[in-house]
Protein backbone atom coordinates (compact mmCIF):
# COMPACT_ATOMS: atom_id res chain seq x y z
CA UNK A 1 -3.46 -11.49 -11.27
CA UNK A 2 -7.11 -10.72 -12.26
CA UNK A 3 -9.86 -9.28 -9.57
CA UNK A 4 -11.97 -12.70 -10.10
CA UNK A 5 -8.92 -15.02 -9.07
CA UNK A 6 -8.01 -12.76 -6.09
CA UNK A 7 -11.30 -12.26 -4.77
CA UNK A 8 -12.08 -15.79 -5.10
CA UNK A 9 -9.00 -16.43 -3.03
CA UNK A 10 -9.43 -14.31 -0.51
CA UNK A 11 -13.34 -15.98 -0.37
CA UNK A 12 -11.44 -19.30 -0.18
CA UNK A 13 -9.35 -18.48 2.87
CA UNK A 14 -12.06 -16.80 4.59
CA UNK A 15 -14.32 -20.13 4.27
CA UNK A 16 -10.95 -21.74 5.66
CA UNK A 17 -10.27 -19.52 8.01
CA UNK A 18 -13.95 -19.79 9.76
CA UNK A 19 -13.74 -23.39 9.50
CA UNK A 20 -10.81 -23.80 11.41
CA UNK A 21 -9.04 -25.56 8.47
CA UNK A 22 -6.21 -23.05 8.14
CA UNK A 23 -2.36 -23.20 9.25
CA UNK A 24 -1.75 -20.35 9.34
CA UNK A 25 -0.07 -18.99 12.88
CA UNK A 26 -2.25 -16.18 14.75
CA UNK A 27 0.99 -14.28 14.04
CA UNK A 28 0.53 -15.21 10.24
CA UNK A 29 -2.99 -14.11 10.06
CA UNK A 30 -2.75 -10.59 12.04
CA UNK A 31 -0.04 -10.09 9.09
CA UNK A 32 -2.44 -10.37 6.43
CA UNK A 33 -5.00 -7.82 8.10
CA UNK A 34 -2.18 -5.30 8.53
CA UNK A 35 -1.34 -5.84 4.66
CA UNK A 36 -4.95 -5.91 3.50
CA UNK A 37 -5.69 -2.64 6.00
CA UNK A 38 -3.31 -1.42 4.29
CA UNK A 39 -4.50 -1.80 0.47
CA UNK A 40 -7.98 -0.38 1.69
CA UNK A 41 -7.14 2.49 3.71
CA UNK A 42 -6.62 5.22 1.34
CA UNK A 43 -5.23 7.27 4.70
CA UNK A 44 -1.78 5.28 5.19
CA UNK A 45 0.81 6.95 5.53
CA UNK A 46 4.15 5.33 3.24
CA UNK A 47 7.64 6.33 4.01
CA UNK A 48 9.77 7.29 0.86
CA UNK A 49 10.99 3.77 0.75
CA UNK A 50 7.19 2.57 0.55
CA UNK A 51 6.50 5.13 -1.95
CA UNK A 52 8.88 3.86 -4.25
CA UNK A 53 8.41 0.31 -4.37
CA UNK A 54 4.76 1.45 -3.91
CA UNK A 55 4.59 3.19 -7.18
CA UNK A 56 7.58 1.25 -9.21
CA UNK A 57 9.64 3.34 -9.84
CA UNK A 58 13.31 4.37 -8.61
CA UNK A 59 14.06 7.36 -5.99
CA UNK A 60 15.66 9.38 -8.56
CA UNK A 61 12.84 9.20 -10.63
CA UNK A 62 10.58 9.63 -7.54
CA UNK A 63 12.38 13.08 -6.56
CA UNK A 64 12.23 14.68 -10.14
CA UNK A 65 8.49 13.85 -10.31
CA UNK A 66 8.07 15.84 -6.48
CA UNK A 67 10.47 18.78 -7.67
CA UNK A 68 8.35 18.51 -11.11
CA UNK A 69 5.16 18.97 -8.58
CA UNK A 70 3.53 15.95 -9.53
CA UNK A 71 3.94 14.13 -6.27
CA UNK A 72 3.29 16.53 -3.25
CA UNK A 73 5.97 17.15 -1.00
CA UNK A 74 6.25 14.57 1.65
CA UNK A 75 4.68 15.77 5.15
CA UNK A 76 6.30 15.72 8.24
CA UNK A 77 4.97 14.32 11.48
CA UNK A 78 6.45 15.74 15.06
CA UNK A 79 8.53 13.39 16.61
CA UNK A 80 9.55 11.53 13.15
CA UNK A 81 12.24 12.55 10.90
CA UNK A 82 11.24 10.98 7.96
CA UNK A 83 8.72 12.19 5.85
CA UNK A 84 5.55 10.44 4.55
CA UNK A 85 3.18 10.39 2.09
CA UNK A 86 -0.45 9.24 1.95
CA UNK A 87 -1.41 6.61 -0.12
CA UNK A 88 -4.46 8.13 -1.54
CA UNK A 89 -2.24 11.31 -2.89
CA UNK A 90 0.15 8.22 -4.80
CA UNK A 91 -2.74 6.39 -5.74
CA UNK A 92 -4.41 9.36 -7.80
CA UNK A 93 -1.11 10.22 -9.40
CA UNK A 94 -0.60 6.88 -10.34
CA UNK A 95 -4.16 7.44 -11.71
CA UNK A 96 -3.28 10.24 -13.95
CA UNK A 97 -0.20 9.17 -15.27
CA UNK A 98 -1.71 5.81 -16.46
CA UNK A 99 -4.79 7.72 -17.31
C-alpha cells in the first residue's frame, strides 16, 4: 500500500468519524488508536513474538541475528518474565539491513 492511499484513508475515516457517519463500535475505534499508538511511538515495547512478525522473519533467524549482535539483547522488566524489545532499536536495524 502506498503513503498517498493510506493517508488519504485514514483522512477519510477521520472526516467520518467527526461526522458521526461511522459504524464502527467505541470498542472498534479505541482498537485502532492502540494500533496506530503503536506505529508512532518509537518507545513500545514488543515481546519476542511481536518482534518476529514485527520484522518478518522466523525466531530462529531472529536469535542468530541477537547472538550475531545485530539485534540487542532483549531487556527485562521486574515483575515480567519475558523479555522485550523497543521498537525503535527493530526499526533502525530493519533500517540498516534494507539500507
Amino acid at each position: 500500500m502506498n503513503n498517498k492511499l493510506l493517508s488519504d484513508s485514514l483522512r477519510n475515516f477521520a472526516d467520518m468519524i467527526d461526522a458521526g457517519n461511522t459504524n464502527a463500535s467505541e470498542k472498534e475505534l479505541l482498537e485502532l488508536c492502540d494500533v496506530i499508538g503503536f506505529m508512532i511511538n518509537p518507545e513500545s515495547k514488543l515481546s519476542k513474538y511481536q518482534a518476529i512478525k514485527f520484522l518478518g522473519i522466523s525466531r530462529a533467524t531472529f536469535d542468530n541475528y541477537i547472538a550475531k549482535g545485530l539485534i540487542p539483547k532483549g531487556m527485562e522488566q521486574q515483575g515480567f518474565k519475558e523479555k522485550f524489545w523497543y521498537k525503535r532499536d527493530l526499526v533502525k536495524f530493519k533500517q540498516e539491513k534494507d539500507g
